[in-house]
PDB file of N, CA and C in Angstrom:
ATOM      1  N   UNK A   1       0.851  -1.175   0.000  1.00  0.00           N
ATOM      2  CA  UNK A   1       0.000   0.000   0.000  1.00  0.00           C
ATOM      3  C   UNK A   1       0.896   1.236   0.000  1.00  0.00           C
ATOM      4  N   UNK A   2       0.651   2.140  -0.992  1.00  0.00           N
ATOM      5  CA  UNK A   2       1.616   2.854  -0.955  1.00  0.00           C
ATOM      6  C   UNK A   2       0.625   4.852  -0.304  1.00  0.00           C
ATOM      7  N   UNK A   3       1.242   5.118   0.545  1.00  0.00           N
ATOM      8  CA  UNK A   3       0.289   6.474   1.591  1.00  0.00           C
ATOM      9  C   UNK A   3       1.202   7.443   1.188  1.00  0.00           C
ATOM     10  N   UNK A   4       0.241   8.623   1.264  1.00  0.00           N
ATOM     11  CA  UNK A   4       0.801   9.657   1.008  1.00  0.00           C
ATOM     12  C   UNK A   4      -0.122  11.033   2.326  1.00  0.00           C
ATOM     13  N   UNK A   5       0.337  11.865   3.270  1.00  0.00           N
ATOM     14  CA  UNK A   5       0.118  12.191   4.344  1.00  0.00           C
ATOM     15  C   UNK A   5      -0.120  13.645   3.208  1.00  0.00           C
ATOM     16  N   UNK A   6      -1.466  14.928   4.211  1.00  0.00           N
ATOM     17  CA  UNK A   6      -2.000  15.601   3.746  1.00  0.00           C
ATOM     18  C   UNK A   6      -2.680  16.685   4.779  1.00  0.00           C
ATOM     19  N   UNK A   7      -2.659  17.956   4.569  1.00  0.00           N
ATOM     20  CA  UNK A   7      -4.168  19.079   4.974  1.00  0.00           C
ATOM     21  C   UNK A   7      -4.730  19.428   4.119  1.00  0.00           C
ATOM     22  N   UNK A   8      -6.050  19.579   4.438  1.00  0.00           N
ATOM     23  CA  UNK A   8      -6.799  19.752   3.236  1.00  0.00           C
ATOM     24  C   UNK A   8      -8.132  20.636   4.207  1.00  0.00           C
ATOM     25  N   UNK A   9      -8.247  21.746   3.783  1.00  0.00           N
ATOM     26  CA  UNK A   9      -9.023  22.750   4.821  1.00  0.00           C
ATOM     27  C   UNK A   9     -10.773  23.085   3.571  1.00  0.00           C
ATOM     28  N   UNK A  10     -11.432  22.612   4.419  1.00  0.00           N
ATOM     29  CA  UNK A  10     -12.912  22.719   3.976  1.00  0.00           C
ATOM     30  C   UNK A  10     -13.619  23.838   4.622  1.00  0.00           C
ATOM     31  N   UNK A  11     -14.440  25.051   3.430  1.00  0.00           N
ATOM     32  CA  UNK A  11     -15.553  26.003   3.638  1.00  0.00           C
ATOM     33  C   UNK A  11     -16.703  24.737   3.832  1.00  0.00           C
ATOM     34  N   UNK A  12     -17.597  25.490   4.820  1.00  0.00           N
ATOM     35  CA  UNK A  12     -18.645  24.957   4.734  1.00  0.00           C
ATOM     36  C   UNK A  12     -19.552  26.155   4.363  1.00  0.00           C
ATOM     37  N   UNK A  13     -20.675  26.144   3.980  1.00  0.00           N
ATOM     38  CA  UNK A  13     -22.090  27.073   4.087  1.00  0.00           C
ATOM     39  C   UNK A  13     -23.245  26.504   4.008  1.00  0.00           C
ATOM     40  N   UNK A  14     -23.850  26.893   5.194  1.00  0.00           N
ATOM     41  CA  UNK A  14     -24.677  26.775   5.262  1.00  0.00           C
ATOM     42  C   UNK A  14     -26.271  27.005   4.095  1.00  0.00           C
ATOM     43  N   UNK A  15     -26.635  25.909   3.856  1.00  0.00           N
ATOM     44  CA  UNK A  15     -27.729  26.497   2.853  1.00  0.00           C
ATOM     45  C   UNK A  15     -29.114  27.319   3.903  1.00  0.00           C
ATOM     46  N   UNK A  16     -29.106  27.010   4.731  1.00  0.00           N
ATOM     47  CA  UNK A  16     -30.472  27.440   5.280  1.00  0.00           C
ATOM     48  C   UNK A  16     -30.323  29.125   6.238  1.00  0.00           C
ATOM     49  N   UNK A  17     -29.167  29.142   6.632  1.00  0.00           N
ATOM     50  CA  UNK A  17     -29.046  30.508   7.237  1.00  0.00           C
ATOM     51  C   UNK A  17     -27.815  31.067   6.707  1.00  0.00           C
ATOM     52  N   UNK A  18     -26.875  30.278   5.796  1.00  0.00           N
ATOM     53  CA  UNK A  18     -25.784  31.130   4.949  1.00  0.00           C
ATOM     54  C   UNK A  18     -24.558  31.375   5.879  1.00  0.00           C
ATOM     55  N   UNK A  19     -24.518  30.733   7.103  1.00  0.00           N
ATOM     56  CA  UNK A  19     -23.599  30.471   8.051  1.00  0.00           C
ATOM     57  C   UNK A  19     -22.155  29.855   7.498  1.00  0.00           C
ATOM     58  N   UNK A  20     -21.248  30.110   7.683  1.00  0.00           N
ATOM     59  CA  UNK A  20     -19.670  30.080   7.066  1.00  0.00           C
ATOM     60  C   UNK A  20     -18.382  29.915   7.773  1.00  0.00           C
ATOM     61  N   UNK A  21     -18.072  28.946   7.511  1.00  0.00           N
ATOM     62  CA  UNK A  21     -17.170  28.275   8.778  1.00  0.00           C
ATOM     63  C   UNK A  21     -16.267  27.168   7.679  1.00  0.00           C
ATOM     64  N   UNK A  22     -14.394  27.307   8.087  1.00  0.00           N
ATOM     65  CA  UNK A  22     -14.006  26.742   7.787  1.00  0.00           C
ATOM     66  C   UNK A  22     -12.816  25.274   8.899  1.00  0.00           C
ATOM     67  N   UNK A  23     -12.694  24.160   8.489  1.00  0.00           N
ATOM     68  CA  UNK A  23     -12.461  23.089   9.283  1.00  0.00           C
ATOM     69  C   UNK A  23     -11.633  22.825   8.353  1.00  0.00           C
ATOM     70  N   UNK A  24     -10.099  22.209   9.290  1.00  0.00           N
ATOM     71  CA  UNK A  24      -8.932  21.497   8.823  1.00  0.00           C
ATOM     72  C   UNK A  24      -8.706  19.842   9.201  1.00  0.00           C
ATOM     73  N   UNK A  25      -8.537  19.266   8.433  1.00  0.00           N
ATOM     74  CA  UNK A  25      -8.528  17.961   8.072  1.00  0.00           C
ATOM     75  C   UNK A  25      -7.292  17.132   7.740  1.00  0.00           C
ATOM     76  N   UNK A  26      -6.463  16.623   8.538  1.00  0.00           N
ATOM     77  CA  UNK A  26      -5.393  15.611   8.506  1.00  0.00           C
ATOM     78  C   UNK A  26      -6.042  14.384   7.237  1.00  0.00           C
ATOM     79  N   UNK A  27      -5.493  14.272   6.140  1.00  0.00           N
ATOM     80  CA  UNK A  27      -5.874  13.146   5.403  1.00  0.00           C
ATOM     81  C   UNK A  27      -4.590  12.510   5.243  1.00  0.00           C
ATOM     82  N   UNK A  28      -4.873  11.070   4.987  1.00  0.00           N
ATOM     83  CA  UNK A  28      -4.275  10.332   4.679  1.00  0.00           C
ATOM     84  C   UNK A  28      -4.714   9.222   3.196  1.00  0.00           C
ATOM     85  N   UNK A  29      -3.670   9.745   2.075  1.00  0.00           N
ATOM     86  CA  UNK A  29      -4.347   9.026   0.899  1.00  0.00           C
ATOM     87  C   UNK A  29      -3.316   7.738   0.230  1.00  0.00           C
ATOM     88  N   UNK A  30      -4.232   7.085  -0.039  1.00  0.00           N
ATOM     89  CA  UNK A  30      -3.750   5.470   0.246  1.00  0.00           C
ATOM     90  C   UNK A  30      -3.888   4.694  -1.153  1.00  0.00           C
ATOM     91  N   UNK A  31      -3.190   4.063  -1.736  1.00  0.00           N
ATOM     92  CA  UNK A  31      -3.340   3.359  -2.926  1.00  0.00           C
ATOM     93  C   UNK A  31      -3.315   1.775  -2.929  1.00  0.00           C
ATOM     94  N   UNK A  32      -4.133   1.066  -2.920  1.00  0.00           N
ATOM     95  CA  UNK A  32      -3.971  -1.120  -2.217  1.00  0.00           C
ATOM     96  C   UNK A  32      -3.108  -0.849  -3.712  1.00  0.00           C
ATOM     97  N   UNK A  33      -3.180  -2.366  -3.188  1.00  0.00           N
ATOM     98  CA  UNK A  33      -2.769  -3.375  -3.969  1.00  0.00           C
ATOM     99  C   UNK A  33      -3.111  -3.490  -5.631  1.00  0.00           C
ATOM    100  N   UNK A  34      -4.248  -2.831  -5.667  1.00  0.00           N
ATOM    101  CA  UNK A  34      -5.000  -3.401  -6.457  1.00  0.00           C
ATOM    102  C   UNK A  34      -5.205  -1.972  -7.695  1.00  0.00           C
ATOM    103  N   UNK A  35      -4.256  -0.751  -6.963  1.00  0.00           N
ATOM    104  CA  UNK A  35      -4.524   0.355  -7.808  1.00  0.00           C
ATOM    105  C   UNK A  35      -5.346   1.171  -7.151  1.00  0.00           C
ATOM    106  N   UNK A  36      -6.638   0.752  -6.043  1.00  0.00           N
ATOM    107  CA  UNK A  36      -7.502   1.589  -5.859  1.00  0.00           C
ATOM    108  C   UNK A  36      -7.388   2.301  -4.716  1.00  0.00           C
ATOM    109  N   UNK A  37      -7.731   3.904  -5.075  1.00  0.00           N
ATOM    110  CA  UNK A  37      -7.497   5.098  -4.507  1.00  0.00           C
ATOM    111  C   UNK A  37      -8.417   5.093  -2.822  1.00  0.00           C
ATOM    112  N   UNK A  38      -7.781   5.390  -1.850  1.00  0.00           N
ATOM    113  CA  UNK A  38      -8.877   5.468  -0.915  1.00  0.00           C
ATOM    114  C   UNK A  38      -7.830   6.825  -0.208  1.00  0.00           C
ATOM    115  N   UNK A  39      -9.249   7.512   0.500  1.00  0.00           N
ATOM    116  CA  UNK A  39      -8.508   8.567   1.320  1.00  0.00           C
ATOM    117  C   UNK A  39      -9.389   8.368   2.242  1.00  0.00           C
ATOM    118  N   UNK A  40      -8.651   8.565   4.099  1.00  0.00           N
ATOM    119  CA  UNK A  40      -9.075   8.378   5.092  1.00  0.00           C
ATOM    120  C   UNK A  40      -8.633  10.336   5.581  1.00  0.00           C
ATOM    121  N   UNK A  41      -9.866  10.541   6.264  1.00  0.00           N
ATOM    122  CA  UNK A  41      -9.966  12.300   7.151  1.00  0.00           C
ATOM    123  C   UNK A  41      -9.741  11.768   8.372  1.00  0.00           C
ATOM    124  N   UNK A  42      -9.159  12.670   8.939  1.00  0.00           N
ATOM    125  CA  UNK A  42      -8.999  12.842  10.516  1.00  0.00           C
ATOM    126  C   UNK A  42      -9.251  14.240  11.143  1.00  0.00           C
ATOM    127  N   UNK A  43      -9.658  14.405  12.021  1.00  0.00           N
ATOM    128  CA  UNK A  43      -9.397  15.632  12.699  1.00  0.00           C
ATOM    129  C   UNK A  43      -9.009  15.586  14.457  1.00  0.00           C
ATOM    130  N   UNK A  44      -7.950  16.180  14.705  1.00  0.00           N
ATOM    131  CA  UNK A  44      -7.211  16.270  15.968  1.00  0.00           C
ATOM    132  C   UNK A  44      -7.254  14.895  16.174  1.00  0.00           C
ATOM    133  N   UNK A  45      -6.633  14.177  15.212  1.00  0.00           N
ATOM    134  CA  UNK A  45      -5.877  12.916  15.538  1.00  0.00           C
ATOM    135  C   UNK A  45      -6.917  11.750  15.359  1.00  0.00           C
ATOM    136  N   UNK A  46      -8.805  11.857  15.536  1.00  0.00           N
ATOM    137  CA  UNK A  46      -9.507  10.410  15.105  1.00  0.00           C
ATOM    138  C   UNK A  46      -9.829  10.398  13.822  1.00  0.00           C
ATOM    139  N   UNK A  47     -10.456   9.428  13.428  1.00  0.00           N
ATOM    140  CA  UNK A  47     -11.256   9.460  12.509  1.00  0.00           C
ATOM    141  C   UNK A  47     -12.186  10.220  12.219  1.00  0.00           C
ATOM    142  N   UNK A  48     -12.586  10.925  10.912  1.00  0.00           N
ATOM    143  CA  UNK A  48     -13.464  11.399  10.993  1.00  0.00           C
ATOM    144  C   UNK A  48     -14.495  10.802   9.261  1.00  0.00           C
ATOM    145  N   UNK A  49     -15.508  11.109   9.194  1.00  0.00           N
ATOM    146  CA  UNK A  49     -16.756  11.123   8.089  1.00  0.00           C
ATOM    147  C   UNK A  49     -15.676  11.957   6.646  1.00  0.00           C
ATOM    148  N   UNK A  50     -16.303  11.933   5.692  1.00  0.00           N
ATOM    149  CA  UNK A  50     -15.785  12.789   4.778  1.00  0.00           C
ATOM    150  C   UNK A  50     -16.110  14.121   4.344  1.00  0.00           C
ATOM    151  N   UNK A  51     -15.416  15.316   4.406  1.00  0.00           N
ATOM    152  CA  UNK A  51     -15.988  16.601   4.576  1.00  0.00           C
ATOM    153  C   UNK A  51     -17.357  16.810   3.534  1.00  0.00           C
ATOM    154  N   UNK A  52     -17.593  15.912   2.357  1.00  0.00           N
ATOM    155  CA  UNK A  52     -18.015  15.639   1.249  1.00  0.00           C
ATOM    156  C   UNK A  52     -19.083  14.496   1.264  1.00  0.00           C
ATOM    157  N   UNK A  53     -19.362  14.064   2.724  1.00  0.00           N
ATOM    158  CA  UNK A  53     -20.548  13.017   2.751  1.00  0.00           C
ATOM    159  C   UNK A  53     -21.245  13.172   3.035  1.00  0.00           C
ATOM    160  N   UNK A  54     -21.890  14.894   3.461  1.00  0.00           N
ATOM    161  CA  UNK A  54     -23.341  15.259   3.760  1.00  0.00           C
ATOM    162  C   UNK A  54     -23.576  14.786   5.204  1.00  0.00           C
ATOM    163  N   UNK A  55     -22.409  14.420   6.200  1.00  0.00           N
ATOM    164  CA  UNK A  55     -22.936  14.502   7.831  1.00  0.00           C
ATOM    165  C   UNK A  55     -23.200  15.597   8.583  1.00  0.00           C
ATOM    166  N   UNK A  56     -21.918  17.155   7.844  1.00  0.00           N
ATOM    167  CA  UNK A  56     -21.949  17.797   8.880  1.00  0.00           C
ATOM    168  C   UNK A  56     -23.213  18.718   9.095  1.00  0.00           C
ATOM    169  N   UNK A  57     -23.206  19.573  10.116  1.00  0.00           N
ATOM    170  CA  UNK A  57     -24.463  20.203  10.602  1.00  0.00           C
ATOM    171  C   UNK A  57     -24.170  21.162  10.962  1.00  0.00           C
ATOM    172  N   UNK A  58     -24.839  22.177  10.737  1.00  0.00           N
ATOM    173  CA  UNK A  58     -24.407  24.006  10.931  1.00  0.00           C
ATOM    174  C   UNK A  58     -24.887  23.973  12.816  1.00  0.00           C
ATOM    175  N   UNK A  59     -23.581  24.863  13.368  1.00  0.00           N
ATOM    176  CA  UNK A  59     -23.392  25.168  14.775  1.00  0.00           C
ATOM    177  C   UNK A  59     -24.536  25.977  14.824  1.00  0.00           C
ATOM    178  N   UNK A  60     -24.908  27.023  13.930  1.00  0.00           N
ATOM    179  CA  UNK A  60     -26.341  28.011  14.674  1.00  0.00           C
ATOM    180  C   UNK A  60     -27.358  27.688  14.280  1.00  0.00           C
ATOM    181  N   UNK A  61     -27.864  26.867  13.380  1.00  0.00           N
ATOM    182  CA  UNK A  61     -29.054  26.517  13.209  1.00  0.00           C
ATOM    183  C   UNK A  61     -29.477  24.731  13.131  1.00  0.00           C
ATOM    184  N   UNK A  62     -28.608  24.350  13.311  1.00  0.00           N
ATOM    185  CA  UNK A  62     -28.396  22.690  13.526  1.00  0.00           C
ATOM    186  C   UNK A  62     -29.077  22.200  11.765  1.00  0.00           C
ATOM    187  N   UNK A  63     -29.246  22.802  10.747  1.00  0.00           N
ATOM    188  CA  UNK A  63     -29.537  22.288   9.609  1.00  0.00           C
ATOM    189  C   UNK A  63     -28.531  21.334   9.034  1.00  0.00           C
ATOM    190  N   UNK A  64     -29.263  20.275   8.054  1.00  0.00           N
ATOM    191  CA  UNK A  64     -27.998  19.553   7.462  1.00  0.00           C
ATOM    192  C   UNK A  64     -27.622  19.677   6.423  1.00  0.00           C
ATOM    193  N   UNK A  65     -28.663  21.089   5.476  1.00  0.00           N
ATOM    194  CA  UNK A  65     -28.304  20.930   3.957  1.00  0.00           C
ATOM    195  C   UNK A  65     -27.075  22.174   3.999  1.00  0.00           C
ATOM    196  N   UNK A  66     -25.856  20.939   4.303  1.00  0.00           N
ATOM    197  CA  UNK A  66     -24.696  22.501   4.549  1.00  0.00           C
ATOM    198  C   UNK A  66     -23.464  21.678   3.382  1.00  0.00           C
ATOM    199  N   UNK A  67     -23.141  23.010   2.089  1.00  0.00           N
ATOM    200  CA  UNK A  67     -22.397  22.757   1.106  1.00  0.00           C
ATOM    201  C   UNK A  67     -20.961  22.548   1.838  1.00  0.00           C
ATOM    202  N   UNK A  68     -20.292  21.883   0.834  1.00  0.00           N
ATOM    203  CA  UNK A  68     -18.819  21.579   1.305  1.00  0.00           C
ATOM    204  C   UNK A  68     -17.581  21.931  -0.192  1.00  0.00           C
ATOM    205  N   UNK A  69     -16.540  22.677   0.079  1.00  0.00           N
ATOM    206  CA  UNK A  69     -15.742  23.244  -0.543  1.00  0.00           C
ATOM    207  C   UNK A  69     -14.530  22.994  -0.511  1.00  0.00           C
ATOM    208  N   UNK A  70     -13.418  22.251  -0.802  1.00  0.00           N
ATOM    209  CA  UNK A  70     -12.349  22.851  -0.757  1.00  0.00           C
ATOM    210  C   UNK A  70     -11.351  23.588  -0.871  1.00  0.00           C
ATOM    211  N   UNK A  71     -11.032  24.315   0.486  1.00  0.00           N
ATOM    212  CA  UNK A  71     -10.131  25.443  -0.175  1.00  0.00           C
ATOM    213  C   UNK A  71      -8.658  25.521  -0.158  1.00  0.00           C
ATOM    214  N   UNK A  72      -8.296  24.680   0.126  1.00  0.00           N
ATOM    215  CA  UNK A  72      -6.699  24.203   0.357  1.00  0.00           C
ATOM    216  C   UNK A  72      -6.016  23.240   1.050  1.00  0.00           C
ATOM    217  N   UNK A  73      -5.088  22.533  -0.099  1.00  0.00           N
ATOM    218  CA  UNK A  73      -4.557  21.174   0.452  1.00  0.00           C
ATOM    219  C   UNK A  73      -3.203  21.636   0.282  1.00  0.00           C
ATOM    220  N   UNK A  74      -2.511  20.686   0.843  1.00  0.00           N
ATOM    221  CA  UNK A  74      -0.946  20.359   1.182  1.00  0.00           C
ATOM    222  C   UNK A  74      -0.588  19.152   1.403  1.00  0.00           C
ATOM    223  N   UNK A  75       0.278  18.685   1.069  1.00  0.00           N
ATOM    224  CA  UNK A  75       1.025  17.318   0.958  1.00  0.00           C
ATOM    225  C   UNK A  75       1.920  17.409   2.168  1.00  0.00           C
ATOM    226  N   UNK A  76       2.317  16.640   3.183  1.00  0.00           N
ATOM    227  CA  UNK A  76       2.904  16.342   3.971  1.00  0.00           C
ATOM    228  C   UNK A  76       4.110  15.396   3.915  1.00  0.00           C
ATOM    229  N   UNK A  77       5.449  15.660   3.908  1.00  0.00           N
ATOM    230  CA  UNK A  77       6.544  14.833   3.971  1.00  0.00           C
ATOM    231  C   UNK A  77       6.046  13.552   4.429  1.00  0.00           C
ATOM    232  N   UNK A  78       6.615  12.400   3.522  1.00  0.00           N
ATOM    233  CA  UNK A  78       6.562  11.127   4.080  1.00  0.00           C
ATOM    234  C   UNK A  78       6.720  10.640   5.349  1.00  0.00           C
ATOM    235  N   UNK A  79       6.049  10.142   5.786  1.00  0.00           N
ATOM    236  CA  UNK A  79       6.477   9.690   7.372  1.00  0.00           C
ATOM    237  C   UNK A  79       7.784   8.266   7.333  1.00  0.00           C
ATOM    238  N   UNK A  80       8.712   8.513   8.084  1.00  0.00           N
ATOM    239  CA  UNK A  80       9.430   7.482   8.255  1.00  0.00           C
ATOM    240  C   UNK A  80       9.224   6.352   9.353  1.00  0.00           C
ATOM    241  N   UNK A  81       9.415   5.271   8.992  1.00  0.00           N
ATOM    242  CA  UNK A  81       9.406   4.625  10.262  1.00  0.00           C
ATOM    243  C   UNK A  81       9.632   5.105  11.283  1.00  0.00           C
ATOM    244  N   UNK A  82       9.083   4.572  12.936  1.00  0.00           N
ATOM    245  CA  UNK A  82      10.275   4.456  13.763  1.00  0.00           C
ATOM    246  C   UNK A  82      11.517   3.944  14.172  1.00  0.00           C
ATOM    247  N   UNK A  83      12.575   4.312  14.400  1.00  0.00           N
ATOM    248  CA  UNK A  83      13.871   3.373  14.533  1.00  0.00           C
ATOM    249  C   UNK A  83      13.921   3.528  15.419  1.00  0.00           C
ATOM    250  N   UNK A  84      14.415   2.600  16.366  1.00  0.00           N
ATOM    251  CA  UNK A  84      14.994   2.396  17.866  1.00  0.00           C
ATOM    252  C   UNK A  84      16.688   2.862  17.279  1.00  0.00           C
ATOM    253  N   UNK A  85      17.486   3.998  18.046  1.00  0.00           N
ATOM    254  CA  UNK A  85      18.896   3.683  18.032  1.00  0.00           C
ATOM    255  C   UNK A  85      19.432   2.695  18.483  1.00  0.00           C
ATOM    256  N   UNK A  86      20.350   2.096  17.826  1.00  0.00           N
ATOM    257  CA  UNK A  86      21.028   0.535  18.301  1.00  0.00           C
ATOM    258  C   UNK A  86      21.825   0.908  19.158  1.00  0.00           C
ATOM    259  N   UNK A  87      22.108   0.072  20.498  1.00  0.00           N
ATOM    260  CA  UNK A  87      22.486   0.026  21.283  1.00  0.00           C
ATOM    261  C   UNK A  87      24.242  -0.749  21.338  1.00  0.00           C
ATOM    262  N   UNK A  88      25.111  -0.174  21.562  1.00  0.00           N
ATOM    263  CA  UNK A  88      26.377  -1.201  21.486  1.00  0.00           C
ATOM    264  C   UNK A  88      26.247  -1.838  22.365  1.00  0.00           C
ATOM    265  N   UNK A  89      26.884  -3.680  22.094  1.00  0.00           N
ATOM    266  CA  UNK A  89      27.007  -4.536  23.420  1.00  0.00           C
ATOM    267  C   UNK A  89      28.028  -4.615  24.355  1.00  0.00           C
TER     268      UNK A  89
END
């Protein structure tokens, strides 16, 4: 599986009161075995829904018909393993 680490910062607006709020998103995008593309969201470290799957819900009017935008991504340096430093005997 070959990953590639990411921010990717989403407008939301609200359709019902026009409310406007933007949220940052740790992604992680992932390629199997098999060729096929998957990307996993996080925010402050869990899992999260996809900014783009119609869960979220506007803070002042609790509506759900709230549009989703992106307004800027970034690629994140590869993560390296961890190494333990070797120890002499």
């Amino acid at each position: 599986m070959i990953c590639e680490y990411g921010m990717e910062t989403y407008r939301f607006t609200c359709h019902h009161c026009d409310h406007t709020w933007t949220i940052e998103y740790q992604v992680r995008y992932a390629t199997d075995s098999e060729g096929s593309p998957w990307t996993f969201h996080y925010r402050e470290g869990s899992p999260a829904a996809s900014p783009v799957a119609g869960t979220i819900v506007c803070d002042h009017c609790r509506h759900t018909h709230v549009g989703a935008h992106l307004d800027a991504r970034r690629y994140l340096p590869a993560r390296q393993p961890d190494i333990e430093p070797s120890t002499p005997n």
